[in-house]
Each structure stands twice: as C-alpha cells, then as structure tokens.
Protein backbone atom coordinates (compact mmCIF):
# COMPACT_ATOMS: atom_id res chain seq x y z
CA UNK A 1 -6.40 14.25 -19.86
CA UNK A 2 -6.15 16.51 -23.21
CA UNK A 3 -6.35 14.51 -26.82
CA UNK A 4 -2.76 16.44 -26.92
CA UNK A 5 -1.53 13.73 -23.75
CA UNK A 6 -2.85 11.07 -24.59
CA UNK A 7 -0.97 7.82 -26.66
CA UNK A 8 -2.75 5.51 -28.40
CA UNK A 9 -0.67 2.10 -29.67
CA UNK A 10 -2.04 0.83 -33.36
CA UNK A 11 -1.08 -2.87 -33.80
CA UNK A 12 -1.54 -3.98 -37.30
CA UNK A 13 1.02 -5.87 -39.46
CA UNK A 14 -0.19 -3.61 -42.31
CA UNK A 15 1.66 -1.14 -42.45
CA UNK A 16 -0.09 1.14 -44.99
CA UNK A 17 -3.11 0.78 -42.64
CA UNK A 18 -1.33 1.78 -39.59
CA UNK A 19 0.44 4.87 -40.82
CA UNK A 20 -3.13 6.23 -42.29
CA UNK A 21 -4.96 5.63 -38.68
CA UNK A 22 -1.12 7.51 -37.50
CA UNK A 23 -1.83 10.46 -39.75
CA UNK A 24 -5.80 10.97 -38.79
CA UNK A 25 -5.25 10.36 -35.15
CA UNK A 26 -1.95 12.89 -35.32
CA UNK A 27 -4.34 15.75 -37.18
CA UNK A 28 -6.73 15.71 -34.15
CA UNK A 29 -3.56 16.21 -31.99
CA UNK A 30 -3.48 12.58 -30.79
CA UNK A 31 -0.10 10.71 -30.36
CA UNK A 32 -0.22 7.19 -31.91
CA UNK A 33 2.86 5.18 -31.77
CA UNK A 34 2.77 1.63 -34.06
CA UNK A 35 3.47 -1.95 -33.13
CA UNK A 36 3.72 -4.41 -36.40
CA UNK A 37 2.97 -7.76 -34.31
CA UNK A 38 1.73 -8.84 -30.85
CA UNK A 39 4.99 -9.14 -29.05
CA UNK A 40 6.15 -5.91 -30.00
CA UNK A 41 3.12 -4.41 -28.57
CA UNK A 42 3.09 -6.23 -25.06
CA UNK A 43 6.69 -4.99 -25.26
CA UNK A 44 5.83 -1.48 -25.65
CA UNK A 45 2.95 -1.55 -23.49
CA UNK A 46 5.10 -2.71 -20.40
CA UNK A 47 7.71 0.06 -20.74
CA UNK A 48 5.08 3.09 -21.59
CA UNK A 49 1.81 3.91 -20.92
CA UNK A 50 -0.96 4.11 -23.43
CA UNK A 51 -4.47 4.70 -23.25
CA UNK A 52 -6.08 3.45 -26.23
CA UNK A 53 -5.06 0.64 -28.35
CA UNK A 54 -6.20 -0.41 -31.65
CA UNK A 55 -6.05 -3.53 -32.20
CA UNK A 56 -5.88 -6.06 -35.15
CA UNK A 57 -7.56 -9.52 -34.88
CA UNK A 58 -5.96 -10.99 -37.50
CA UNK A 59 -2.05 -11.03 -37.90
CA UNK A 60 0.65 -13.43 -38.06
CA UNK A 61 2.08 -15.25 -35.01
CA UNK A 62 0.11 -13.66 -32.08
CA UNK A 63 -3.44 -13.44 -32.75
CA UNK A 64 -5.25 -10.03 -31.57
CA UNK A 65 -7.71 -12.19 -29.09
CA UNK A 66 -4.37 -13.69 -27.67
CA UNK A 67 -3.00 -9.75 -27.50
CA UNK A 68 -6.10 -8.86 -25.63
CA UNK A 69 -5.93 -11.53 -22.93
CA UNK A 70 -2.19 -10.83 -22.45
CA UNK A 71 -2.69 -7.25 -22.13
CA UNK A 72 -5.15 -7.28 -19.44
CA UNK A 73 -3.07 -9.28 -17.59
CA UNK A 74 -0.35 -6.12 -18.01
CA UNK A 75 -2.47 -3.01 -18.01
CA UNK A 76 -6.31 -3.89 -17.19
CA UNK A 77 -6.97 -0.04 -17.54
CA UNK A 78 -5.91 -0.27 -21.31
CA UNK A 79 -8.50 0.14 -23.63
CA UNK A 80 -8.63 -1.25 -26.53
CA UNK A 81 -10.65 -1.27 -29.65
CA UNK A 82 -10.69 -4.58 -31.79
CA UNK A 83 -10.09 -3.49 -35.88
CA UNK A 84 -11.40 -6.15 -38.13
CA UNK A 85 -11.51 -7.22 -42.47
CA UNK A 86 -13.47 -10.32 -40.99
CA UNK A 87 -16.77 -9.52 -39.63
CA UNK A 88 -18.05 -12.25 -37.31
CA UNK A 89 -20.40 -11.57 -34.92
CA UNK A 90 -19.19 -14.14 -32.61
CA UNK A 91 -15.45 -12.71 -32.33
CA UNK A 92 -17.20 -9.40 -31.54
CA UNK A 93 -19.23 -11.07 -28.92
CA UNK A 94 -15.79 -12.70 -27.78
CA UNK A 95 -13.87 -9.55 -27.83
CA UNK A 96 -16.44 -7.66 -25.76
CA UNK A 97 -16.42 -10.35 -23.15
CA UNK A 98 -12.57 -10.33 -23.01
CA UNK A 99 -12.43 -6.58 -22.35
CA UNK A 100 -12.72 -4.98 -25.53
CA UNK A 101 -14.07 -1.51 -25.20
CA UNK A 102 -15.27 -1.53 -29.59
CA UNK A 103 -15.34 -3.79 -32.45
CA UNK A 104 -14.17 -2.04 -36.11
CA UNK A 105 -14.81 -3.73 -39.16
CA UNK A 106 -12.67 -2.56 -42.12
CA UNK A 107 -13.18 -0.79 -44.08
CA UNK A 108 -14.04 1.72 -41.81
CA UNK A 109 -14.53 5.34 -42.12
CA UNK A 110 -11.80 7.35 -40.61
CA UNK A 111 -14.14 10.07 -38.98
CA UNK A 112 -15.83 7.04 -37.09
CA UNK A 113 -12.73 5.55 -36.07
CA UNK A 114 -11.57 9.17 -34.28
CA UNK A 115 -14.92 9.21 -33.05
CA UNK A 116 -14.61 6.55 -31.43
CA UNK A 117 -11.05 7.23 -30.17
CA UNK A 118 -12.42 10.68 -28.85
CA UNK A 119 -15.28 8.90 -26.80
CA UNK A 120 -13.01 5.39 -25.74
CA UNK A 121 -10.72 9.07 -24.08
CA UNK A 122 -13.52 10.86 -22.72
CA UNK A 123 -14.99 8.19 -20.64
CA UNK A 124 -11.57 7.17 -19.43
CA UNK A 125 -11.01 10.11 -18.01
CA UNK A 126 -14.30 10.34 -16.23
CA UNK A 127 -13.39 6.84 -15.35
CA UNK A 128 -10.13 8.03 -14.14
CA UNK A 129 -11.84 11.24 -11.78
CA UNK A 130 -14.33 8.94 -10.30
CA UNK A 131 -11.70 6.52 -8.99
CA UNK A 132 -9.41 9.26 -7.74
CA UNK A 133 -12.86 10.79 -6.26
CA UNK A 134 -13.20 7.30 -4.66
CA UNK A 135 -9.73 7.38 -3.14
CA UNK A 136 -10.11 10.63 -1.28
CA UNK A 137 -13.04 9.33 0.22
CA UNK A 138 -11.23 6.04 1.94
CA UNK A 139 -8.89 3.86 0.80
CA UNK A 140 -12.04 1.05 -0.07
CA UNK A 141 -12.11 -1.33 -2.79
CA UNK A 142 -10.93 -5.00 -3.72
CA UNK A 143 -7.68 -5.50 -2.43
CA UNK A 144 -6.27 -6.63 -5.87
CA UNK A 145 -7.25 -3.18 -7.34
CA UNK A 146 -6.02 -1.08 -4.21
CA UNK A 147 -2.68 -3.71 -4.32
CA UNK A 148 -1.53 -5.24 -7.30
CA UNK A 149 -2.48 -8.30 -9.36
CA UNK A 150 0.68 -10.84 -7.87
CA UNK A 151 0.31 -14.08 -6.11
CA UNK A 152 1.26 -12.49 -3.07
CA UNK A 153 -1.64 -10.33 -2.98
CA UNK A 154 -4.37 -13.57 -4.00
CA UNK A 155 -2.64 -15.15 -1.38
CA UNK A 156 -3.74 -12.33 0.99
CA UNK A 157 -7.40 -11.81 -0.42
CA UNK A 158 -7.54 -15.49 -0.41
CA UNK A 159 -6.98 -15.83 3.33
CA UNK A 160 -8.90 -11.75 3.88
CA UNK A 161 -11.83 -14.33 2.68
CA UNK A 162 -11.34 -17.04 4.85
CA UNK A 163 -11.46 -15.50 8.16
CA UNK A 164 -13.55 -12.30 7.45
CA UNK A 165 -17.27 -13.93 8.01
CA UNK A 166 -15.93 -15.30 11.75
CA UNK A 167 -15.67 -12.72 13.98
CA UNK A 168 -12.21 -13.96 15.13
CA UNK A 169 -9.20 -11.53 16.39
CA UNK A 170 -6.58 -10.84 13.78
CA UNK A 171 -3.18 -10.06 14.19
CA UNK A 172 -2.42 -8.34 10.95
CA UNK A 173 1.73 -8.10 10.03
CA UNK A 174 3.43 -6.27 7.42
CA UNK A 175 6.53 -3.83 7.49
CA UNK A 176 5.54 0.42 7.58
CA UNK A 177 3.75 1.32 4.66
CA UNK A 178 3.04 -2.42 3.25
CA UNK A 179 -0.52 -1.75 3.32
CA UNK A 180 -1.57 -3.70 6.81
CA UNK A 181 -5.09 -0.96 6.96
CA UNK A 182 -6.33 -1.92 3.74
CA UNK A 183 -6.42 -5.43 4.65
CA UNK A 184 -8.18 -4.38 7.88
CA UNK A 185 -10.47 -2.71 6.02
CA UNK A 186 -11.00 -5.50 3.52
CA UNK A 187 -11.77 -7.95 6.51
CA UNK A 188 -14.24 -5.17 7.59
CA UNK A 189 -16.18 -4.93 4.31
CA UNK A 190 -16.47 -8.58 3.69
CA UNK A 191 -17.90 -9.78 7.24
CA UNK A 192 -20.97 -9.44 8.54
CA UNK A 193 -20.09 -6.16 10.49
CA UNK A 194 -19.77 -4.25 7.03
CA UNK A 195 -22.82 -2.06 7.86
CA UNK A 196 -21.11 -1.24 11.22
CA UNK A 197 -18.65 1.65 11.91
CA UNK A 198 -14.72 0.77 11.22
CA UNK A 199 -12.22 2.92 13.64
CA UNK A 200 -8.75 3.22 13.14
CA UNK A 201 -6.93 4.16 16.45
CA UNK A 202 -2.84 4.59 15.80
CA UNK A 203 -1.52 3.21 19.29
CA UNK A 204 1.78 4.78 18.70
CA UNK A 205 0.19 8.71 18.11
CA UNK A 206 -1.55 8.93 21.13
CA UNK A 207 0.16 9.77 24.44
CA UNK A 208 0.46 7.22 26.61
CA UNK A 209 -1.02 9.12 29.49
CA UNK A 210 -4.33 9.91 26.75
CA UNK A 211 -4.49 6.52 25.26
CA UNK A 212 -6.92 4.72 27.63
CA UNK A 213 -9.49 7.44 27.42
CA UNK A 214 -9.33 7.35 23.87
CA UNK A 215 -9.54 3.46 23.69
CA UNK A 216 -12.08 3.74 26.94
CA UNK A 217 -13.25 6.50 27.22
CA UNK A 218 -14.26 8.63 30.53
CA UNK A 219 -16.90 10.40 32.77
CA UNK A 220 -16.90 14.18 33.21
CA UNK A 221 -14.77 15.15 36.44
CA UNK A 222 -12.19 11.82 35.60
CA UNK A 223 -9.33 13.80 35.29
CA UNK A 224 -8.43 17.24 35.37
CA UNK A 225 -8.86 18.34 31.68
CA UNK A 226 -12.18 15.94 31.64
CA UNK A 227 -14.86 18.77 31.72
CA UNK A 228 -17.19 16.74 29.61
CA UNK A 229 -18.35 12.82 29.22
CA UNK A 230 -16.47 11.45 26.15
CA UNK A 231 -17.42 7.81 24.52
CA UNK A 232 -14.12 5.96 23.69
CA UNK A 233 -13.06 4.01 20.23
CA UNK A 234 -14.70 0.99 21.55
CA UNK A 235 -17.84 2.40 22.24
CA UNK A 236 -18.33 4.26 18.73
CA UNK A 237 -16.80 0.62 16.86
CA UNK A 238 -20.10 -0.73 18.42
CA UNK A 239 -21.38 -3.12 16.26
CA UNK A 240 -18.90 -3.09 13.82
CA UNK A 241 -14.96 -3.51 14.20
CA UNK A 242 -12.01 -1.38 16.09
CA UNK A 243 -8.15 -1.32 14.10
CA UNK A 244 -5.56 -1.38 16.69
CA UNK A 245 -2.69 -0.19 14.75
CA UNK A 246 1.04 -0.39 15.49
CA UNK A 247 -0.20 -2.09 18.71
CA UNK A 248 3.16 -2.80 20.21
CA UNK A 249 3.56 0.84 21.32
CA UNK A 250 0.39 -0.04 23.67
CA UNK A 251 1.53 0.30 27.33
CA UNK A 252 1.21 -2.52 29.81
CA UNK A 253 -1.48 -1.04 31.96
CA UNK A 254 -3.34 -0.43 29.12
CA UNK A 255 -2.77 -4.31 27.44
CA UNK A 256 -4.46 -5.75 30.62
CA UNK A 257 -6.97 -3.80 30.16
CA UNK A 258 -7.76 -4.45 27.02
CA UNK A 259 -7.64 -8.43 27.15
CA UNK A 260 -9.96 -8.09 30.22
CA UNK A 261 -12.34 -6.40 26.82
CA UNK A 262 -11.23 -9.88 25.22
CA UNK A 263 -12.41 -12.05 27.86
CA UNK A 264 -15.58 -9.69 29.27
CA UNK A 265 -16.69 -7.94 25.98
CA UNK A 266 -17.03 -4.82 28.70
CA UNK A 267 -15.16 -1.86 29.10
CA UNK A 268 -14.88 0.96 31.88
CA UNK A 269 -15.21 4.64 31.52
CA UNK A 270 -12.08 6.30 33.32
CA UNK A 271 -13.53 7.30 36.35
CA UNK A 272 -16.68 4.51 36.21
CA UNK A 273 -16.89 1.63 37.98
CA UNK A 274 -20.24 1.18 35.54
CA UNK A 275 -19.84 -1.65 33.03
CA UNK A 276 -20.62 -0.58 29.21
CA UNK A 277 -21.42 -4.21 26.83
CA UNK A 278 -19.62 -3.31 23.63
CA UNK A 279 -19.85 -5.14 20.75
CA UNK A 280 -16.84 -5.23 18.65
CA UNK A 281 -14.77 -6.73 16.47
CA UNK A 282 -10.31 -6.12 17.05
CA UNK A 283 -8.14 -6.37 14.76
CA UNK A 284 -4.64 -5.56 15.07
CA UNK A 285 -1.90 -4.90 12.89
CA UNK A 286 2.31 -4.60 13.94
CA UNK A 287 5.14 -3.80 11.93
CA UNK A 288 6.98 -6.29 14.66
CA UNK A 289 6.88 -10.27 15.23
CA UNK A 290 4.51 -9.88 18.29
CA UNK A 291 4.95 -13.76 19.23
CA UNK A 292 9.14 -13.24 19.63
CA UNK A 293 7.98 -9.42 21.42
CA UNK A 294 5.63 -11.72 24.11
CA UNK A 295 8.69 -14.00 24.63
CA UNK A 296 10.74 -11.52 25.41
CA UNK A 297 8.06 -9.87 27.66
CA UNK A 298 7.74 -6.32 25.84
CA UNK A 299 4.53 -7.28 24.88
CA UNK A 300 2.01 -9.80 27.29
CA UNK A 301 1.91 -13.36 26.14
CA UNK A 302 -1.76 -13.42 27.22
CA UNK A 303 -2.82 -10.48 25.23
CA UNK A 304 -0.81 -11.96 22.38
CA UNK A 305 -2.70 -15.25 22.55
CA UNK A 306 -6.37 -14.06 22.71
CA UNK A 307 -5.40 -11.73 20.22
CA UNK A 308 -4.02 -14.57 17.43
CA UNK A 309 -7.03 -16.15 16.26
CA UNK A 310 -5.68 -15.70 13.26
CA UNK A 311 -2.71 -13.90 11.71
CA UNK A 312 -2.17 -12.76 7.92
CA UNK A 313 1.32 -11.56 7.00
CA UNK A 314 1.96 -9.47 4.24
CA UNK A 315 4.88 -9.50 1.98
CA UNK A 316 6.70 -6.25 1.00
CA UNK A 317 6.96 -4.75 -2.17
CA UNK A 318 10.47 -5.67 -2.86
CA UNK A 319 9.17 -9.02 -2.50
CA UNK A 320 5.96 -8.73 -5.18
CA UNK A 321 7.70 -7.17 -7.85
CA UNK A 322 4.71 -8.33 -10.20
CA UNK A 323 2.59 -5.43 -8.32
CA UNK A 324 5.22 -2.42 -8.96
CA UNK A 325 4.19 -2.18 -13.21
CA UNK A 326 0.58 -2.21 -11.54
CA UNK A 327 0.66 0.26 -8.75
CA UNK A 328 3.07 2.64 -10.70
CA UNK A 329 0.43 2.93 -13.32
CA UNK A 330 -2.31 3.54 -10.44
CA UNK A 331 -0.91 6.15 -8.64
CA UNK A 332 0.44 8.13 -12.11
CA UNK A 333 -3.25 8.59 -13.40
CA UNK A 334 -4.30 9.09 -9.61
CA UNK A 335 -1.74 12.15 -9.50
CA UNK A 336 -2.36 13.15 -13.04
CA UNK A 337 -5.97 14.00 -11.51
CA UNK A 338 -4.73 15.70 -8.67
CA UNK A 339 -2.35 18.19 -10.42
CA UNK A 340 -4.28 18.03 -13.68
CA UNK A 341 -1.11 16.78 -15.59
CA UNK A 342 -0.91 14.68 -18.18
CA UNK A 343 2.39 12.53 -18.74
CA UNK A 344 3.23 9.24 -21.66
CA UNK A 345 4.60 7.12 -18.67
CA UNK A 346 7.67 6.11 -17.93
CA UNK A 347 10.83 5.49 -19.27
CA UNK A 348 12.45 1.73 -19.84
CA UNK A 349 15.44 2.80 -17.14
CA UNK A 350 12.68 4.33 -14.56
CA UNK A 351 10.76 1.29 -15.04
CA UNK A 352 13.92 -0.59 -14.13
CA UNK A 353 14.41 1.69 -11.24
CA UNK A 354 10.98 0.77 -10.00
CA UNK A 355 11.72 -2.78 -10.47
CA UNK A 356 15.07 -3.01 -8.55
CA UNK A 357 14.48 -0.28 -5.51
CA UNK A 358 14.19 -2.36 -2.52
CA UNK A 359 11.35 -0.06 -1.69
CA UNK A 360 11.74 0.49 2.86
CA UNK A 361 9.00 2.83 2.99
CA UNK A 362 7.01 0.09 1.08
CA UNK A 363 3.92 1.53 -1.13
CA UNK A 364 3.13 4.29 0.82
CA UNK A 365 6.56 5.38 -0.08
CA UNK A 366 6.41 4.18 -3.74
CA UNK A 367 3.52 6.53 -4.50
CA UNK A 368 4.95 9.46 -2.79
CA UNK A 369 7.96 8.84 -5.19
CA UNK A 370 5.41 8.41 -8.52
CA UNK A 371 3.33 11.78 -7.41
CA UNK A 372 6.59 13.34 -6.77
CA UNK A 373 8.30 12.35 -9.86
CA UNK A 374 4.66 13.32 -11.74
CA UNK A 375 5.52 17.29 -10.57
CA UNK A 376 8.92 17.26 -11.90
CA UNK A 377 8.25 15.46 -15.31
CA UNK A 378 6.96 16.86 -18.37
CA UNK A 379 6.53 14.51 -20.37
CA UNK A 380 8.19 11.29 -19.79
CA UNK A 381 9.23 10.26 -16.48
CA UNK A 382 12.66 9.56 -16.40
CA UNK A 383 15.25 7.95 -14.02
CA UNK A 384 16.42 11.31 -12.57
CA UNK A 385 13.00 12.17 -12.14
CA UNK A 386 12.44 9.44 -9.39
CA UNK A 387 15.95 10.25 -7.56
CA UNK A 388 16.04 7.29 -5.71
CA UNK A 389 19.61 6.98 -4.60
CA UNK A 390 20.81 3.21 -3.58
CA UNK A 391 22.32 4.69 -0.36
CA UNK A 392 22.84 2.51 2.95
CA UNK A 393 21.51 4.35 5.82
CA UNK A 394 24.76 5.79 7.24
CA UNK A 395 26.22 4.08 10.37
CA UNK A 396 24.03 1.22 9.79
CA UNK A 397 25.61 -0.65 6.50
CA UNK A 398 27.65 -3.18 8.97
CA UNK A 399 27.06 -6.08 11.19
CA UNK A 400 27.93 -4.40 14.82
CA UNK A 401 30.87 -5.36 16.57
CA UNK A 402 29.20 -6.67 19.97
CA UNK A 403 30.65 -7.66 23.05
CA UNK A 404 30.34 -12.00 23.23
CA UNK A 405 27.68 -13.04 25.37
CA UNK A 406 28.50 -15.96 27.56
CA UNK A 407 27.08 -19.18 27.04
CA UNK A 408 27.48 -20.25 30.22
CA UNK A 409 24.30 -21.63 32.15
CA UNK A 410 22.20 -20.12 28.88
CA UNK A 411 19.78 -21.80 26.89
CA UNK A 412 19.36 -20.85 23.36
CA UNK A 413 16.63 -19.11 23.33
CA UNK A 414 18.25 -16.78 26.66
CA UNK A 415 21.99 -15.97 24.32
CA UNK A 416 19.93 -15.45 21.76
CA UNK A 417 18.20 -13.01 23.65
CA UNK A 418 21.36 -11.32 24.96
CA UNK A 419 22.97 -10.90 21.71
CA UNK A 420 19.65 -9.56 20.07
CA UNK A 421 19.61 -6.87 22.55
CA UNK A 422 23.23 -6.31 22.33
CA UNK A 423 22.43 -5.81 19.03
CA UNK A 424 20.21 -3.38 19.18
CA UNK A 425 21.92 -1.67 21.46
CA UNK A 426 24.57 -1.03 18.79
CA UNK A 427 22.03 0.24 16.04
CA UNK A 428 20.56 2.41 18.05
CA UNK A 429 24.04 4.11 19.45
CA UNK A 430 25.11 4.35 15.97
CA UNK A 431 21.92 5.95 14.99
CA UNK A 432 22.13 8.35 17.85
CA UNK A 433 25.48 9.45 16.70
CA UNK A 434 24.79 9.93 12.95
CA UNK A 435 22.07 12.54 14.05
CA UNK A 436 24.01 14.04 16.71
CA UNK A 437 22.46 12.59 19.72
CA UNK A 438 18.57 13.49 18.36
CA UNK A 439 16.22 10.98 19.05
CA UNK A 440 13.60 12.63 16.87
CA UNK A 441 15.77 12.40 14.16
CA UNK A 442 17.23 9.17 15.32
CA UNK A 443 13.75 7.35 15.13
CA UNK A 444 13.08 8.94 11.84
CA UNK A 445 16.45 6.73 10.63
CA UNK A 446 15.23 3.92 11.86
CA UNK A 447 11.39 3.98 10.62
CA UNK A 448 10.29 3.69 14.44
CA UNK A 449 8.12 6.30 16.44
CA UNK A 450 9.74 8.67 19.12
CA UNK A 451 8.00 7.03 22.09
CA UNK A 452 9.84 3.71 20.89
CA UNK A 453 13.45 5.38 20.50
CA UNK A 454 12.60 7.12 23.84
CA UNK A 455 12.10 3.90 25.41
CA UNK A 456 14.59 1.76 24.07
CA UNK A 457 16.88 4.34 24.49
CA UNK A 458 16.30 4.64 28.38
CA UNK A 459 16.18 0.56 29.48
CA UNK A 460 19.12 0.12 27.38
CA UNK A 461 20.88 2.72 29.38
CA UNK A 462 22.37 4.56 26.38
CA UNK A 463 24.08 7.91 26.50
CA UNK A 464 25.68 10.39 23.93
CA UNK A 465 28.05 12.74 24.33
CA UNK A 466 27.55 12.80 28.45
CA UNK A 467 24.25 13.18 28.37
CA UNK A 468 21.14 11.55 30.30
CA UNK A 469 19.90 8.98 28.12
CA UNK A 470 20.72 10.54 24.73
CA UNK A 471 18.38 13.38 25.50
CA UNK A 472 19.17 16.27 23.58
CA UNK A 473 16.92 18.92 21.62
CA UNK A 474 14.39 16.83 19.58
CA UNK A 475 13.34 19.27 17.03
C-alpha cells in the first residue's frame, strides 16, 4: 500500500496539535482523519479502516491506555503510536506491552513523527505480503486469526485443544463454507501427528466407481485403466492424519470398508488380498446431522459410532456476528495484495450489510463477496459495491403443501420420518422446476453436489415434465 492509500486516525483533544500532525502527514500525501476523544475514535475505527493511529495518553474521559486495549479488541492489525507531554518510562514500557508499535514524547519534531509514520507503513505492508504469502501456501495458522475473535470461535479452539493430543475419531459439523477444514487442520497441527502428512480427500468429487482406489488404493492389472501400482490416501496419511470431507456422499460398499480400517487399522489394495498396517488418524467433517442420517439408514449406524469419538460443531457466520468486522478486514488487505489495490474500508451502510446478510455460503462466500467488492471499489467500499440482494431462493420461500402422513400404527420417530421425506420431496420438485428440470443447476440451488440431487432424485421417484427421473441436459 502507497502513503497516497493509506489513513491514519490522530486522537488528541488538542485540537491545534491535531490539525498540525493533519497538515505534515497531508504534505507527504498521507490521509489523516481526527478523533477529539476515545469514543469517537473506537467509533470511527469500527466503521473505516485505518492503518496507523496516533494516539494521545492523556485526555479527558477515556484514557489513551484504555483506547489501546479497546482497540485491539476491534482491529488487532491497527497500529498505533502512543503521543505523550508526560514522559514516563513505565507508561512506555506499558504501552509497548499492550500493543503499541512507538512511544512520542511531545514536543516532538515533526520530521521524526512522519518518519516514524513512513516506517510504522512500510513494515505493515511487508507484514501484510507475508501473511497473504502464508495463505497461498495453506490455509495454517491459529484458528482465532484464520476465524474471528467471537466466543463461538474460543469455544471451538477450546474444544480443537481438548481432543487434538488423543488420537480419537472426529466427526467435524458445520454448514458449506463454515470453515469445517481449518478446524481439521488445527486438530492436525496441535497433536502429536503434526510432523506427519495431512490429506484432504473430498468424498463427494470423486466418482463413486474411483473412490475406493483413491481411499485404498490398487495393484497394477486391478482394473482395466490400472496399468500401474498406485498407493491410496490412507497409505500416504501414514503416520499422520486423513480428512474425510463431506463424508455422507461415501457409498455403502465403500463405508464397510472403511470401518473394517476402524476396527483392523489395515487396508486392501483393489485387487490384493495382501494386508497393508496403516497408521492414521480420520477425521471427518459433514455439512449433515450424520446421527439423524444413520437413523434413517442413508448413512451406517456402525460407521457413525466408531467414527464419533468426538464431535465439534461449528456455528455459522450469521450466528458469530462478532467475527464479520474481523474477517472483513482480513480478507480486504488479503485482496488488496492480490490485485495490488489499495482501498479506506468500508462504508457505515456496507458495514451494516455485512452485519445483517444471513451469509448461506458462510465465509467462503463472505470473502468472495469482500475480493469481489475490492475490484469494483475505488476508494470506499460501498453498499452497491457488495450487491448482496436479500432474495429468497425462488420456489423455496414457503413451507410445502404435503400430503398428511398417517399416524396410524407409527411411532414418532417413523411420521416423523415420512413427513421429512415428504418434505423433501417437495423442495426438491420445486427446485427441479425453477431450473427447468436441470439437476446440475438444481443442486447448485440447493448448495448440494450432483451425485446427491442424482440420488435423491431417483429413490424419491421424481419426474419433470415426463421425463425419467428429472433427467434432462445437465450443462
């Protein structure tokens, strides 16, 4: 970022002082913008985005210490530089240890203090490259800095902690996009395995005529494309831990195989009848509630129960606003990296915007809509910027009308079965008719993956417009 982009906040309740540090930041081409007391400035600093802040100690009502502590607690990226008429070694030492990046004491010669400005921007930015470097790399680091700073997300690291030095199964569970790897990975780098390889295997990508050689691998001659040995996941996670993503689009045949792994810690090549010892960790993450799926037999109850050692559920964003101020912060200097743009921040009604979206694609959505929103501002980014329309998801903004099931010689559990798939069965007709019978589209709608609509679409015996199953062109 340019000295031309960047904003610096001066909080003094002198004024004179704070309209002479305006003028000499303003001649080197640097925006400062003033705050008179401490509430203003945690104000400001929640609707826009500043990089430097200079910072009184000393001013009526809100102390600058209690500004500091306050402000990390908003924007721990800030940096700010402590300005001073009472020098005190000890409130220096204090302000350090709080955060502070610099300790002025007035008077002070205004050469030093852009000086100091100039280097306080140049190492943020270098700050700022390395941690988008990092980012490319993996998605690595403490879950509070790769999630947000809310009691949702302590609650998570807090229980990522508990269970990570066992080596117990986890069944991870979060809606699409809420973030269920990075916990996976967090689990990873704080057991004992850390050293050891962590592989990600997406049950729902992988064909389910392909997906036991991936998990298993096979020998040479297995099958007819099988012109070479291959190892399987499980065999390079040795010694360290396998991620079993989305694992409800797993296919029976291949669930019993995998809690025979569970009980046996040994797997089969397709087309062995050699053992292979495999040392590994599972983990497993679903966007579903696998203990209803296992009671309603789309997923084995004896898979489910070896695999839930231990579950951890995490919220989504709509429900930890506190992270969205956080995270929209984040991925703006990420993206200002990646198309070397500079912006001020964001505008009180886009922050509100943020704030109030209820967010379905979670944060993998959220920071497509900040990086997006990045391209089109100059700036400022604005509401229209973010065009994030409040619109239901057409056909699907009603309870269905569904045939009554009868309660006669039912349990509960059984008509609440019935009705659930009646249900369903409704959805997924309506959202077969908004995209003219497309079940590519279809799934799209509905945030599930093709192989599910495909499915669903077939047992529950659904057909549009005359056709076989719904099946029309899926392009």
């Amino acid at each position: 970022m340019s000295k031309e982009e960047a904003q610096v906040l001066i909080v003094d309740d002198n004024e004179e002082l704070c309209q002479m540090l305006s003028h000499s930041l303003e001649r080197e081409g640097i925006s400062a913008q003033i705050a008179y007391e401490g509430e203003m400035a945690l104000k400001m600093i929640r609707s826009r985005m500043y990089e430097i802040m200079l910072l009184d100690l000393r001013m009526p009502g809100m102390d600058g210490m209690e500004v500091l502590r306050r402000t990390r607690e908003i924007d721990q990226d800030l940096t700010v530089i402590m300005i001073t008429a009472y020098v005190d070694t000890g409130n220096a030492v204090k302000a350090i240890k709080e955060g502070a990046y610099d300790f002025l004491a007035k008077p002070f010669d205004n050469d030093e203090m852009v000086r100091i400005v100039g280097r306080a921007l140049a190492d943020r930015e270098l700050k700022r490259k390395l941690r988008y470097m990092a980012t490319q790399v993996s998605d690595v680091g403490p879950l509070k800095e790769m999630m947000g700073p809310s009691d949702a997300v302590v609650r998570v690291t807090m229980e990522v902690k508990r269970v990570a030095q066992s080596d117990f199964s986890v069944i991870i569970m979060g809606e699409t996009g809420s973030g269920k790897e990075l916990v996976a990975r967090a689990i990873h780098n704080a057991s004992n395995r850390s050293n050891g390889p962590f592989i990600p295997v997406d049950c729902g990508a992988i064909p389910e005529t392909l997906l036991e050689s991936e998990l298993f691998g096979h020998e040479k001659g297995a099958f007819t494309s099988a012109a070479t040995q291959k190892l399987g996941k499980f065999e390079l996670a040795n010694g360290g831990t396998i991620f079993l993503d989305e694992i409800t689009n797993m296919p029976m045949g291949s669930q019993a195989k995998l809690l025979r792994f569970l009980q046996d810690k040994k797997i089969y090549r397709v087309g062995s009848t050699k053992t292979i010892n495999v040392n590994v960790r599972l983990l497993a993450a679903t966007n579903q509630v696998l203990h209803e799926l296992s009671l309603s037999d789309s997923f084995r109850r004896d898979l489910f129960y070896r695999l839930n050692e231990y579950s951890i559920t995490i919220p989504p964003l709509r429900e930890r606003k506190e992270d969205i101020p956080y995270l929209a912060k984040r991925f703006l200097d990420m993206a200002s990296v990646e198309l070397n743009k500079g912006c001020k921040g964001f505008s009180e009604s886009a922050l509100e915007v943020l704030l109030n979206y209820t967010w379905p694609g979670n944060v993998r959505q959220f920071r497509s809509a900040i990086r997006r929103a990045l391209l089109m501002a100059d700036d400022l980014i604005t509401e229209k910027h973010l065009d994030l329309r409040m619109v239901p998801l057409p056909g699907l903004a009603f309870i269905p009308k569904v045939q009554r099931v009868p309660w006669e010689n039912l349990s509960l559990r059984e008509i609440l079965q019935e009705s659930s798939k009646a249900i369903e069965r409704e959805v997924l007709l309506q959202a077969l008719k908004n995209t003219g019978g497309n079940k590519a589209k279809a799934a799209r709608l509905l945030k599930i993956d093709y192989k599910t609509m495909h499915t669903k679409v077939k047992k529950l015996g659904i057909s549009i417009n005359g056709g076989d199953h719904g099946q029309k062109k899926d392009g």
